[in-house]
PDB file of N, CA and C in Angstrom:
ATOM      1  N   UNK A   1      71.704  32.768 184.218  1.00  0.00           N
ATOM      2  CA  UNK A   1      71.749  32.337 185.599  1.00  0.00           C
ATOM      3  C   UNK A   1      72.328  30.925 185.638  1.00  0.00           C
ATOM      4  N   UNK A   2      72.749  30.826 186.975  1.00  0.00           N
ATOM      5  CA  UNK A   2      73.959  29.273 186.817  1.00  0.00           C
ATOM      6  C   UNK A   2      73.460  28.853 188.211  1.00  0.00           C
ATOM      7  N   UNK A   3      72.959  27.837 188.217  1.00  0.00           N
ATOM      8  CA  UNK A   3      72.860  26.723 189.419  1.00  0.00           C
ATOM      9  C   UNK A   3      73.691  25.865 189.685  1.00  0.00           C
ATOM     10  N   UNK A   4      74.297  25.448 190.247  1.00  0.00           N
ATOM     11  CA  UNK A   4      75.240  24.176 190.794  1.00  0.00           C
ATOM     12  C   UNK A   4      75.261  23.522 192.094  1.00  0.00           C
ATOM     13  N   UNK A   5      75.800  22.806 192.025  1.00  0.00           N
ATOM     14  CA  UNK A   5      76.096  22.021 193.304  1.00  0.00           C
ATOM     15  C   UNK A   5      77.287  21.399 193.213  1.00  0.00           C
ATOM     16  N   UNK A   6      78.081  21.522 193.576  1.00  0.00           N
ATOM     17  CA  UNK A   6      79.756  20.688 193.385  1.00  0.00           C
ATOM     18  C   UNK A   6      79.984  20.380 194.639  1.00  0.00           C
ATOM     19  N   UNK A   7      80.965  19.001 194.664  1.00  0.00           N
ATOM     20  CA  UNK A   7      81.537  18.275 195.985  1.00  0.00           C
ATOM     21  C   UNK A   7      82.708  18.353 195.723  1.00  0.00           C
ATOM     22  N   UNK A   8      83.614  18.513 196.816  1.00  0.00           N
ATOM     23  CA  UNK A   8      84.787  18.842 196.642  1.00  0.00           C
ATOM     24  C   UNK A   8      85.616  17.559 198.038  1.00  0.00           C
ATOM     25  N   UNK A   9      86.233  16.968 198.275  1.00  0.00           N
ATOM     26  CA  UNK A   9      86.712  16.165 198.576  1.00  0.00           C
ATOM     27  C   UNK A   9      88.025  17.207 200.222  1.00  0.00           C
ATOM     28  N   UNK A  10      87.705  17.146 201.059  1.00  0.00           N
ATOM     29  CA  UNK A  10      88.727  17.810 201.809  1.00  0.00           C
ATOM     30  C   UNK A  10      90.020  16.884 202.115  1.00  0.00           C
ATOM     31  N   UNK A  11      90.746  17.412 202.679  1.00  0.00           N
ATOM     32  CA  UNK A  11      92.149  16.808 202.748  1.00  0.00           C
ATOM     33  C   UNK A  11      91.884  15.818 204.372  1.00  0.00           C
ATOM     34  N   UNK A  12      92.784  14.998 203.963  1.00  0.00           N
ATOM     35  CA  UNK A  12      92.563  14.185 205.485  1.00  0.00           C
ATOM     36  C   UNK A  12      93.436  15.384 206.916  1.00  0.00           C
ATOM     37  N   UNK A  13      93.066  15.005 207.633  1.00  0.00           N
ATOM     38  CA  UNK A  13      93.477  15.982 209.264  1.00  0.00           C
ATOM     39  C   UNK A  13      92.741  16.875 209.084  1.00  0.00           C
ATOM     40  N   UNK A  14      91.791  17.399 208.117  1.00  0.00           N
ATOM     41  CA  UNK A  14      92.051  18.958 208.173  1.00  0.00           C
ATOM     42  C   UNK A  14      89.937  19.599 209.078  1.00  0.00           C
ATOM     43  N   UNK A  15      89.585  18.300 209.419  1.00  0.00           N
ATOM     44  CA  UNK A  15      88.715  18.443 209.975  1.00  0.00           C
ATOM     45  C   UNK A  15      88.163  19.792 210.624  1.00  0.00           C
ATOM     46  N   UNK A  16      89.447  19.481 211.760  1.00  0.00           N
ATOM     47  CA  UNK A  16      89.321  20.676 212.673  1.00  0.00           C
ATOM     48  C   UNK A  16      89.114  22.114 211.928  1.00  0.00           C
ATOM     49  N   UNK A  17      89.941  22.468 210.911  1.00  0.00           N
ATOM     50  CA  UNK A  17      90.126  23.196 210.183  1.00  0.00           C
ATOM     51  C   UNK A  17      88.886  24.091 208.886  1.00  0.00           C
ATOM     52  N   UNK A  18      88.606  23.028 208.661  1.00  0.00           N
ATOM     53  CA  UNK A  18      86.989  23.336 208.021  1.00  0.00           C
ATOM     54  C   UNK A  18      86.098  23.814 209.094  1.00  0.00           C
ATOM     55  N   UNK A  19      85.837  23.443 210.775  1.00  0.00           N
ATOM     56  CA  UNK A  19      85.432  23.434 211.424  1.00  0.00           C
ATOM     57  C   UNK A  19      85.901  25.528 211.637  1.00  0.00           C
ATOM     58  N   UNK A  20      87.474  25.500 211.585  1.00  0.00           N
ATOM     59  CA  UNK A  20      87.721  26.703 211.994  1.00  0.00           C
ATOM     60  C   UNK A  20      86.964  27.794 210.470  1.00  0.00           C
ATOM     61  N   UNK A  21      87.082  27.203 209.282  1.00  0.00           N
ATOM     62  CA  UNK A  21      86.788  27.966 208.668  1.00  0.00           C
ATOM     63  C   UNK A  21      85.089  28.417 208.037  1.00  0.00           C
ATOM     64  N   UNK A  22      84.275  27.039 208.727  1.00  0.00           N
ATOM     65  CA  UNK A  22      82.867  27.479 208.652  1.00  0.00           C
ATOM     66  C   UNK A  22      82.362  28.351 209.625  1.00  0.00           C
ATOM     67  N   UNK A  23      83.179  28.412 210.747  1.00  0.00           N
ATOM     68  CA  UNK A  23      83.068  29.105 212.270  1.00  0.00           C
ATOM     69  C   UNK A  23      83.326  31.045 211.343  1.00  0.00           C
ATOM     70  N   UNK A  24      84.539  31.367 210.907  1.00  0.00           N
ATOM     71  CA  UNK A  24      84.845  32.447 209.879  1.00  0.00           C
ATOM     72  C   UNK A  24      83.826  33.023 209.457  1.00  0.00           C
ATOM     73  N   UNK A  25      83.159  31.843 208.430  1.00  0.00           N
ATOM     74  CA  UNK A  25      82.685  32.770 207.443  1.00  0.00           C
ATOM     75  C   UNK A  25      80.521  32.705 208.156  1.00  0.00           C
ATOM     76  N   UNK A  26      80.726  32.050 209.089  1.00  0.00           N
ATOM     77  CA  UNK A  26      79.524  32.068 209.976  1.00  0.00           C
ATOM     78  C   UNK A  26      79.710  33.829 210.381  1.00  0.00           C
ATOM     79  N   UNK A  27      80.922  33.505 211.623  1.00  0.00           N
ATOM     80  CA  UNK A  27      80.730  34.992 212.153  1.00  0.00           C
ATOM     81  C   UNK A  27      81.098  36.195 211.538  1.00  0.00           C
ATOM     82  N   UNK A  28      81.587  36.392 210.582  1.00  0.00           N
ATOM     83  CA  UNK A  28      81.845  37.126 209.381  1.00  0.00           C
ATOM     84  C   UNK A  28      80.481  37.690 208.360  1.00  0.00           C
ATOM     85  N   UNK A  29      79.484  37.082 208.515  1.00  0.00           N
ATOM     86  CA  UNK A  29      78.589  36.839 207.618  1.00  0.00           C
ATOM     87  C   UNK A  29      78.739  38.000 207.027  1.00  0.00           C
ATOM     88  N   UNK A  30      78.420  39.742 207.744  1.00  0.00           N
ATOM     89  CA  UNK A  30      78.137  40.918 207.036  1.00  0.00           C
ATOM     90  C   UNK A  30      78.946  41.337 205.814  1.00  0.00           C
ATOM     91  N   UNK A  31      80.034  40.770 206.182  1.00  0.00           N
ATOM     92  CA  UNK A  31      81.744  41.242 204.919  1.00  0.00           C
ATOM     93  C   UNK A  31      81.447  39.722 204.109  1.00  0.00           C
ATOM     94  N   UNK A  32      80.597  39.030 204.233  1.00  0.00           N
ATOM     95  CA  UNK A  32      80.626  38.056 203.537  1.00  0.00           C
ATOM     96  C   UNK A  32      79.849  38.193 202.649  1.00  0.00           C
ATOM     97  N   UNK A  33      78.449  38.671 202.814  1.00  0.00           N
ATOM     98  CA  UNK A  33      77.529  38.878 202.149  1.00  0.00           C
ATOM     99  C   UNK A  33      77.610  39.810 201.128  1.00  0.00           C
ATOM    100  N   UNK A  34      78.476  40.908 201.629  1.00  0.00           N
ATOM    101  CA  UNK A  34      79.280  42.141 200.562  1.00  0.00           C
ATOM    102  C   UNK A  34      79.746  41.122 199.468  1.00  0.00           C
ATOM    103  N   UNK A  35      80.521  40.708 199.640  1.00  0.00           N
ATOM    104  CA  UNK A  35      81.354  39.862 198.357  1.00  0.00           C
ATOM    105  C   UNK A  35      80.598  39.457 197.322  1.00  0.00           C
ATOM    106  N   UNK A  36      79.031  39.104 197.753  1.00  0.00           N
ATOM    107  CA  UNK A  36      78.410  38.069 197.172  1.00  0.00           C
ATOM    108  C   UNK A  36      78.081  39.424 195.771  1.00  0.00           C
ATOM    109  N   UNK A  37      77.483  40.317 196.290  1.00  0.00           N
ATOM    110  CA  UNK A  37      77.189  41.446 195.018  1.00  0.00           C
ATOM    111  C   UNK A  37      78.051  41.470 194.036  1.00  0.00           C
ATOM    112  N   UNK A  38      79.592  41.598 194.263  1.00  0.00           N
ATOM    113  CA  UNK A  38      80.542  41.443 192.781  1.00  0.00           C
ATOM    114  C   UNK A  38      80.470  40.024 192.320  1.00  0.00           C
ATOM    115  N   UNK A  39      80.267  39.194 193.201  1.00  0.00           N
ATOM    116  CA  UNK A  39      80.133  37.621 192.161  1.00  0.00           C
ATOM    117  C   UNK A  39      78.754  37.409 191.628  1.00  0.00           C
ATOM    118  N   UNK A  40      77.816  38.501 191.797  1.00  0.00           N
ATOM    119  CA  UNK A  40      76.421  38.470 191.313  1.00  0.00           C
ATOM    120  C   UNK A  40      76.338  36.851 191.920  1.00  0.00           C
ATOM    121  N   UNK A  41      76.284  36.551 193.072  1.00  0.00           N
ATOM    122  CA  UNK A  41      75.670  35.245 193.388  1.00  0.00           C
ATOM    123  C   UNK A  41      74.324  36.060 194.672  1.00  0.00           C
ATOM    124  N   UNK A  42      73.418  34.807 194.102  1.00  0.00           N
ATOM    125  CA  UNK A  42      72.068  34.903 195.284  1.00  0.00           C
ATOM    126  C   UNK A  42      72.273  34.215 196.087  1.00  0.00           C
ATOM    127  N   UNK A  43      72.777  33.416 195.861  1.00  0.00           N
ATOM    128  CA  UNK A  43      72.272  32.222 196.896  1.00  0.00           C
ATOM    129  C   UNK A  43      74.128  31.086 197.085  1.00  0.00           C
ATOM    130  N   UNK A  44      74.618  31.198 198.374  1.00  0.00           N
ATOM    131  CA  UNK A  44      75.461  30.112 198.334  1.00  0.00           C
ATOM    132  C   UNK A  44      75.113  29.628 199.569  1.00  0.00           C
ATOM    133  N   UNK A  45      75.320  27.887 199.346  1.00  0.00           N
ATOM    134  CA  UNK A  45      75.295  27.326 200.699  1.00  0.00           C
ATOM    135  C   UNK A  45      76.498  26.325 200.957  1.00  0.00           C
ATOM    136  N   UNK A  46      77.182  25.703 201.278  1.00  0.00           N
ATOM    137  CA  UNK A  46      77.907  25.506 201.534  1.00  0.00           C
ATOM    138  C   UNK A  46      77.183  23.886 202.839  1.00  0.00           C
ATOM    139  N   UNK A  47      77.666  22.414 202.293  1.00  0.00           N
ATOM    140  CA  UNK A  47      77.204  21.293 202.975  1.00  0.00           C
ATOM    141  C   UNK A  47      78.201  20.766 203.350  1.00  0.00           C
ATOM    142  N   UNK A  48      78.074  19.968 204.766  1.00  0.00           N
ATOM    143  CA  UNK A  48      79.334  19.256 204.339  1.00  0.00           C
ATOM    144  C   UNK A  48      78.558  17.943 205.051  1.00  0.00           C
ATOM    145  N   UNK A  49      79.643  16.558 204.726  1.00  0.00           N
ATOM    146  CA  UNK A  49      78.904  15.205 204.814  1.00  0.00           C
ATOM    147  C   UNK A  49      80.512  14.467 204.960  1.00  0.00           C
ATOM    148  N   UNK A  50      80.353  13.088 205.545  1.00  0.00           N
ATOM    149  CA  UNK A  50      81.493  12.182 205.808  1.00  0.00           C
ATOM    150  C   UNK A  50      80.460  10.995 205.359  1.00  0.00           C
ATOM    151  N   UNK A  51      81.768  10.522 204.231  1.00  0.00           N
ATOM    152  CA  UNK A  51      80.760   9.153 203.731  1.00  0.00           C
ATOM    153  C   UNK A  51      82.670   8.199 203.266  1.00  0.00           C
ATOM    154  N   UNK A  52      81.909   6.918 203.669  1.00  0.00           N
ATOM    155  CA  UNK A  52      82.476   6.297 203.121  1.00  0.00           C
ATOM    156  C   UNK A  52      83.884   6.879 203.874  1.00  0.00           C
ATOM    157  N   UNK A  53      84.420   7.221 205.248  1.00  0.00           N
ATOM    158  CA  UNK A  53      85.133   7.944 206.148  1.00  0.00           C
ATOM    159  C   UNK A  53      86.086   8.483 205.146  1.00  0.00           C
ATOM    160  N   UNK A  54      85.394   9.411 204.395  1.00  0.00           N
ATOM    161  CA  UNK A  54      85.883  10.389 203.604  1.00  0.00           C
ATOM    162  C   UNK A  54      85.149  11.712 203.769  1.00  0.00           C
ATOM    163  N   UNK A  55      85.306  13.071 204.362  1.00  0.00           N
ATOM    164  CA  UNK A  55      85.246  14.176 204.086  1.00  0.00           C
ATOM    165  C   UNK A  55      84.849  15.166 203.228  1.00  0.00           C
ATOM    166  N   UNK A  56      83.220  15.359 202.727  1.00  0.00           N
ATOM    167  CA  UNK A  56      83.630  16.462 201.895  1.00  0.00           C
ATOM    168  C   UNK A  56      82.589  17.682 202.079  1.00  0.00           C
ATOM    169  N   UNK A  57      82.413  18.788 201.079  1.00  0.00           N
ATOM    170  CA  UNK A  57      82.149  19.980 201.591  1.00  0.00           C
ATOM    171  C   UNK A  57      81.680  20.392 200.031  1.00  0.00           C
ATOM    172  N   UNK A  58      79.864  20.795 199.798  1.00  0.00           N
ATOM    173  CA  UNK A  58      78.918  20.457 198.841  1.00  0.00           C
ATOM    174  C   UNK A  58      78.819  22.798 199.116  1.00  0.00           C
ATOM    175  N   UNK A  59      78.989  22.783 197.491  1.00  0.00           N
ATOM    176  CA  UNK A  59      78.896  24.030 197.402  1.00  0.00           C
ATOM    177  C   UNK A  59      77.390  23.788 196.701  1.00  0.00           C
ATOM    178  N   UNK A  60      75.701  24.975 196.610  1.00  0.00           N
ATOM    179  CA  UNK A  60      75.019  25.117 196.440  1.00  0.00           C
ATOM    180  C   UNK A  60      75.489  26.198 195.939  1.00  0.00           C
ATOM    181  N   UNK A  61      75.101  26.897 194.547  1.00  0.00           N
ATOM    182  CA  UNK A  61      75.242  28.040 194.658  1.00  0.00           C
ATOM    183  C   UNK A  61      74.003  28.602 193.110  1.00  0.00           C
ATOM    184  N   UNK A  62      73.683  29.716 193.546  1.00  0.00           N
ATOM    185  CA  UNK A  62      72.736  30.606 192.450  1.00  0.00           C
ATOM    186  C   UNK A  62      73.220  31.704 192.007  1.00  0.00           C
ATOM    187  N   UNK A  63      73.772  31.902 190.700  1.00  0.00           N
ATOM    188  CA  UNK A  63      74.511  33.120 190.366  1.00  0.00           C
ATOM    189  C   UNK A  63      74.289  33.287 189.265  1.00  0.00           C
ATOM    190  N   UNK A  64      74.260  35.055 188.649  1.00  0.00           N
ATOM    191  CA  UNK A  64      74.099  35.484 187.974  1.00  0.00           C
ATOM    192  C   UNK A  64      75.148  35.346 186.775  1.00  0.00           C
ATOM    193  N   UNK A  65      74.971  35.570 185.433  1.00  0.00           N
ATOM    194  CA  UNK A  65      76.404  35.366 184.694  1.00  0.00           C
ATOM    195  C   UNK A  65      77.031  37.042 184.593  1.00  0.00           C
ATOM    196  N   UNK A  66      78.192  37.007 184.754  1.00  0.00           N
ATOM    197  CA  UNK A  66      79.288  38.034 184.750  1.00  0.00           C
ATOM    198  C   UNK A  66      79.630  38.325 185.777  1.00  0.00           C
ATOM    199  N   UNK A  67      79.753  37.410 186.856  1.00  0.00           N
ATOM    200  CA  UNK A  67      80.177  37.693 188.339  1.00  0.00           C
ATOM    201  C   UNK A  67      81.732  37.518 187.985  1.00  0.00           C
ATOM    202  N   UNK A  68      82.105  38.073 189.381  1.00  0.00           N
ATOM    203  CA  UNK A  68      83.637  38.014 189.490  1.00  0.00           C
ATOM    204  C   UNK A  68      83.793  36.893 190.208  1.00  0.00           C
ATOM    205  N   UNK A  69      84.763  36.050 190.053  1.00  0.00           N
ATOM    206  CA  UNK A  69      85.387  35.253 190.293  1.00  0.00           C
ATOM    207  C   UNK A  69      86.185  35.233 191.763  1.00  0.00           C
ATOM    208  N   UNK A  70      86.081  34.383 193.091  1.00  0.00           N
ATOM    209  CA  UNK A  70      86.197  34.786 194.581  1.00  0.00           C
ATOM    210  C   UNK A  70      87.858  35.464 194.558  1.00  0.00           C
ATOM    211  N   UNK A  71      88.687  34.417 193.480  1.00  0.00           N
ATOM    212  CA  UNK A  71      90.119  34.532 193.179  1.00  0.00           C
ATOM    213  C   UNK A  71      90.520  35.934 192.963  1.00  0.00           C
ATOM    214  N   UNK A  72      89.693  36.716 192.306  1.00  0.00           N
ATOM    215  CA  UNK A  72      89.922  38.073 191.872  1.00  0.00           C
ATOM    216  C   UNK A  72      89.857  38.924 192.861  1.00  0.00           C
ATOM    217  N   UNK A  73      88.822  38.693 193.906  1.00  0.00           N
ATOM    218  CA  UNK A  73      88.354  39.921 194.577  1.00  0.00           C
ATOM    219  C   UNK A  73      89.776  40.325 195.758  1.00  0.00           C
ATOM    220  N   UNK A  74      89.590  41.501 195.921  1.00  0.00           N
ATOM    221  CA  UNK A  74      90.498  42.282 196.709  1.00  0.00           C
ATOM    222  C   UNK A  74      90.175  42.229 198.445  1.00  0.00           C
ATOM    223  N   UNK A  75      88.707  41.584 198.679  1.00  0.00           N
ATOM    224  CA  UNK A  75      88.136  42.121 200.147  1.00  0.00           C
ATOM    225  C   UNK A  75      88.892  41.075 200.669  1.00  0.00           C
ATOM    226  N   UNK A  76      89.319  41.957 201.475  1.00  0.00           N
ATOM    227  CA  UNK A  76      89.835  40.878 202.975  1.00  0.00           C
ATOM    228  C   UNK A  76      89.273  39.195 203.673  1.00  0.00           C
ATOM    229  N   UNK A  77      88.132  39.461 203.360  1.00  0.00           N
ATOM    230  CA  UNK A  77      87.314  38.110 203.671  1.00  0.00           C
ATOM    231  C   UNK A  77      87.611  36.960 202.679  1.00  0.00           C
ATOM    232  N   UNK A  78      87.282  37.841 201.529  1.00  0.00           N
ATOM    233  CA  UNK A  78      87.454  36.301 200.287  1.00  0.00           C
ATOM    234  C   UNK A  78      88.742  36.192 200.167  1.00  0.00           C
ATOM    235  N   UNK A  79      89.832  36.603 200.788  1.00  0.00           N
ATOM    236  CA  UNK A  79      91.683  36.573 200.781  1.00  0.00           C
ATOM    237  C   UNK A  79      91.587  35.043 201.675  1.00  0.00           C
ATOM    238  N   UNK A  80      90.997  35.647 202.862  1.00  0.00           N
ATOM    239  CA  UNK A  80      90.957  34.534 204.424  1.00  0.00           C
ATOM    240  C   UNK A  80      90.301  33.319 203.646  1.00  0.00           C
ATOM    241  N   UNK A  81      88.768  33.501 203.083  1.00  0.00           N
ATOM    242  CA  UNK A  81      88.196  32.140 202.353  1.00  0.00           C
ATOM    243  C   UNK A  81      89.012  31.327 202.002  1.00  0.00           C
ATOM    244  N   UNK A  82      89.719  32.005 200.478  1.00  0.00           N
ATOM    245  CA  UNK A  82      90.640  31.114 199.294  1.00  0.00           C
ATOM    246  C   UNK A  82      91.765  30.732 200.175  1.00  0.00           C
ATOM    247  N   UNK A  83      92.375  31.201 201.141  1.00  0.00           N
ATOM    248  CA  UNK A  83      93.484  30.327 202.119  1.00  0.00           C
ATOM    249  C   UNK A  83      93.179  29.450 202.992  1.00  0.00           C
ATOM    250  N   UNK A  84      91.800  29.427 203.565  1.00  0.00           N
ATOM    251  CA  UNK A  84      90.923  28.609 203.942  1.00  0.00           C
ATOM    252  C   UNK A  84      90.866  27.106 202.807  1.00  0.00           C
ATOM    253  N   UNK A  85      90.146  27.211 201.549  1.00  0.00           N
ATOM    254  CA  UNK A  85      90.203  26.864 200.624  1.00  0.00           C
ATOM    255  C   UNK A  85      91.625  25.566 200.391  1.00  0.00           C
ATOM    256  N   UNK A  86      92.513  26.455 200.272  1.00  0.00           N
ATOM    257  CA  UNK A  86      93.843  25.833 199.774  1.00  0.00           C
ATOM    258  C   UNK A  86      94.412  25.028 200.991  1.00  0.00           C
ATOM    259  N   UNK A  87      94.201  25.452 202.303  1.00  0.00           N
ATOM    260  CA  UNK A  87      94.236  24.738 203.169  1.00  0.00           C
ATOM    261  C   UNK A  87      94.075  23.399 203.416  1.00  0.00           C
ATOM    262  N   UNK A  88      92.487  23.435 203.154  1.00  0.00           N
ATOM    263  CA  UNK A  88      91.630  22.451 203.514  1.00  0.00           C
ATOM    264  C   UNK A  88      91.291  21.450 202.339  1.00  0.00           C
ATOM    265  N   UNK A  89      90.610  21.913 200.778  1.00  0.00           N
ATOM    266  CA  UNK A  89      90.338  21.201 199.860  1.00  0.00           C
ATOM    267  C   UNK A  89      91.384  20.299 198.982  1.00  0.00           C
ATOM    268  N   UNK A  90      90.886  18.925 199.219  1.00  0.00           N
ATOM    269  CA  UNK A  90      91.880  18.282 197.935  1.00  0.00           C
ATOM    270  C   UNK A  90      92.382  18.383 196.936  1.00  0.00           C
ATOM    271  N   UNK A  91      93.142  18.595 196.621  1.00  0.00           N
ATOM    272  CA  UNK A  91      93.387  19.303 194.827  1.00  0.00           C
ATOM    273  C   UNK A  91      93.404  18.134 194.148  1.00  0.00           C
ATOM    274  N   UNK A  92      94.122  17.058 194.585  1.00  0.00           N
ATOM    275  CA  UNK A  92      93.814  16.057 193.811  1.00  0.00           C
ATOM    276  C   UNK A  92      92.526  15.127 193.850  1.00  0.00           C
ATOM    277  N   UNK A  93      91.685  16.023 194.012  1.00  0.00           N
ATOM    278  CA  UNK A  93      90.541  15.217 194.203  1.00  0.00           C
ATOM    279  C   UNK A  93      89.548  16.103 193.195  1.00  0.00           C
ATOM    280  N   UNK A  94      88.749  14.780 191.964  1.00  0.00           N
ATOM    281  CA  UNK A  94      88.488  16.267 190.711  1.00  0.00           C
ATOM    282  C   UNK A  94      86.841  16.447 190.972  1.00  0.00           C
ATOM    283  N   UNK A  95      86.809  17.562 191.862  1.00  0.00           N
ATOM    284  CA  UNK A  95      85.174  18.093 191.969  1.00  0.00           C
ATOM    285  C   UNK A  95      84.306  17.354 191.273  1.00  0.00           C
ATOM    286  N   UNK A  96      83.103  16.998 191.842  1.00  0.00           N
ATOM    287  CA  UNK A  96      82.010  16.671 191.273  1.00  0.00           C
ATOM    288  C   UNK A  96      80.522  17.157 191.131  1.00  0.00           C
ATOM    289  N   UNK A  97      80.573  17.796 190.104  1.00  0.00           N
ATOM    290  CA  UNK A  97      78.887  18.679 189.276  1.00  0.00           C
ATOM    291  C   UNK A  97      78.101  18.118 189.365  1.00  0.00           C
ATOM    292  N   UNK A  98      76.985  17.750 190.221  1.00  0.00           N
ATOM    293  CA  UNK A  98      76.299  17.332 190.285  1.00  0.00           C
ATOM    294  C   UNK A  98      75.125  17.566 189.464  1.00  0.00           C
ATOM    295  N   UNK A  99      74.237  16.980 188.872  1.00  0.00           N
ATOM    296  CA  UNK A  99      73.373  17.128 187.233  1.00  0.00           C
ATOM    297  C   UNK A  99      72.451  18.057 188.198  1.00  0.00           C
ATOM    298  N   UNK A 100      72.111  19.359 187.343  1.00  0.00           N
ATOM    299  CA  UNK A 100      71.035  20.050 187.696  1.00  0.00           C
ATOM    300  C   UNK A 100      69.626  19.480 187.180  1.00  0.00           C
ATOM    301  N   UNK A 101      68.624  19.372 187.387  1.00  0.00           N
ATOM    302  CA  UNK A 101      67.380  18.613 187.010  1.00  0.00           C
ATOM    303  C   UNK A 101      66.227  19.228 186.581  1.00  0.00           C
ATOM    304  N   UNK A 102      66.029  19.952 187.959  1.00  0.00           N
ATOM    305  CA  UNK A 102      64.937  21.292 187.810  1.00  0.00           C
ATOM    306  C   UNK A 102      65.509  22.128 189.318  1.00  0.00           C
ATOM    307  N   UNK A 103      64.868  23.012 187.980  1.00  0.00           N
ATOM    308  CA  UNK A 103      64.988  24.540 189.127  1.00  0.00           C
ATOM    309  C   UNK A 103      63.812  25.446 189.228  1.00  0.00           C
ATOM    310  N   UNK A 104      63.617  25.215 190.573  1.00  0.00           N
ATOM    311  CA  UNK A 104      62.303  26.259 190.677  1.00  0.00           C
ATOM    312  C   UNK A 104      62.384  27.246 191.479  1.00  0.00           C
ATOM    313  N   UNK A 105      62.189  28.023 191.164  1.00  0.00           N
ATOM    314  CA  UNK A 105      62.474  29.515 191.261  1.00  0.00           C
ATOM    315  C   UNK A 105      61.107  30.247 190.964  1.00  0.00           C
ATOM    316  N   UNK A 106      60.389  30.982 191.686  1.00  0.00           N
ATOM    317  CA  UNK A 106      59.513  31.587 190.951  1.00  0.00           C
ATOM    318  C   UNK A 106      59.940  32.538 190.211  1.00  0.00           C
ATOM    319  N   UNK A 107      58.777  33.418 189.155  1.00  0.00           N
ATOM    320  CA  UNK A 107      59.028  34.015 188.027  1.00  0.00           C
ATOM    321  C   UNK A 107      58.979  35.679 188.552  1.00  0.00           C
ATOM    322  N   UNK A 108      58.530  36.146 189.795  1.00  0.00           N
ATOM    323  CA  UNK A 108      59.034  37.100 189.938  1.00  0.00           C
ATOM    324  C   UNK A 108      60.093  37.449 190.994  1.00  0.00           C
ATOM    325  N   UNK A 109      60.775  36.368 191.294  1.00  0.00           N
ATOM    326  CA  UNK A 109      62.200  35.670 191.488  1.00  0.00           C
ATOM    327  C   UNK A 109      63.102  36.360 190.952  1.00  0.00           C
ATOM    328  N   UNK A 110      62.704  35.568 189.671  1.00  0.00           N
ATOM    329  CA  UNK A 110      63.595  35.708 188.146  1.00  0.00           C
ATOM    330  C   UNK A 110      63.831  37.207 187.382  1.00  0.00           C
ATOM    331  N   UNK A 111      62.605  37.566 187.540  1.00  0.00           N
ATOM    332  CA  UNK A 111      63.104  38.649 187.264  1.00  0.00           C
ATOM    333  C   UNK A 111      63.790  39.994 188.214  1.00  0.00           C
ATOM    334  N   UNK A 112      63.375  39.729 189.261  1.00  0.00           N
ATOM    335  CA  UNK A 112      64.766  40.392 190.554  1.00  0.00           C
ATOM    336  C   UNK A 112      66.058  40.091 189.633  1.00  0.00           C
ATOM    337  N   UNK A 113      66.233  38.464 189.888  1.00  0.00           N
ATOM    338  CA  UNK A 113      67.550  38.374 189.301  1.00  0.00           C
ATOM    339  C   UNK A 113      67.702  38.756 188.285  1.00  0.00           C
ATOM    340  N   UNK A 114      67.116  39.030 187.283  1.00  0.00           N
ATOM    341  CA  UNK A 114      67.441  39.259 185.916  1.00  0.00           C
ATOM    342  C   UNK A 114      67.755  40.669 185.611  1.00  0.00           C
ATOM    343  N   UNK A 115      66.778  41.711 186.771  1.00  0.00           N
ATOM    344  CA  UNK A 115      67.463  43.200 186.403  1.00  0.00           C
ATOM    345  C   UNK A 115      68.896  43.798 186.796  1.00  0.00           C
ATOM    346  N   UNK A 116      69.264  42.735 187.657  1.00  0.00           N
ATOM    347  CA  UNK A 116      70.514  42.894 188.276  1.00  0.00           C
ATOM    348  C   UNK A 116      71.643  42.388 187.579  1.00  0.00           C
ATOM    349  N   UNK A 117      71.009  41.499 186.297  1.00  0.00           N
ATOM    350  CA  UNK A 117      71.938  41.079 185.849  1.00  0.00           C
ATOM    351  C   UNK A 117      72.366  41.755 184.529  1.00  0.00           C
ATOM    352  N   UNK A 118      71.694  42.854 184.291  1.00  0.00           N
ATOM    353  CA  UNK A 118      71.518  43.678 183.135  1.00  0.00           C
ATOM    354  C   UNK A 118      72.375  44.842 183.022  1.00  0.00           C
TER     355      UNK A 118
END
């Protein structure tokens, strides 16, 4: 199982745009939630914050190992995401992993996740 949190830096103008694409994958949720089963992820959240009048957009995410990758998938939704994505996120800006510390999860949590991951 993989916990993270990464910040990703958005592009300047593109405000509106993040705005259009959290609006997406808000009203989208049902075809969204599909996706999540081939990336074996539980849990994504998705933050966003303006600091320092800079822009950025904090992925949370709980996933199983041997998920597919959003890049791979074929569904229509995660096509719209990753152009969303390329749109909006800095490329030259190099993500930041934020240190995982503790994770609490209860233990019959864990094992949900764990038969699924088998």
């Amino acid at each position: 199982m993989n916990v993270e949190l990464t910040r990703f830096r958005v592009k300047k103008g593109k405000s509106k745009l993040v705005d259009e694409w959290m609006k997406f994958l808000n009203d989208n949720m049902q075809d969204v939630l599909l996706t999540l089963e081939d990336e074996r992820m539980y849990v994504e959240t998705i933050f966003r914050e303006t600091l320092d009048g800079e822009e950025y957009l904090y992925w949370y995410s709980v996933q199983g190992d041997g998920g597919q990758e959003v890049e791979e998938s074929n569904h229509w939704v995660d096509k719209k995401h990753v152009e969303f994505w390329e749109q909006c996120i800095d490329s030259t800006f190099s993500p930041v992993d934020l240190s995982t510390e503790v994770v609490m999860i209860p233990e019959k949590m864990r094992e949900v996740m764990n038969k699924k991951d088998t």
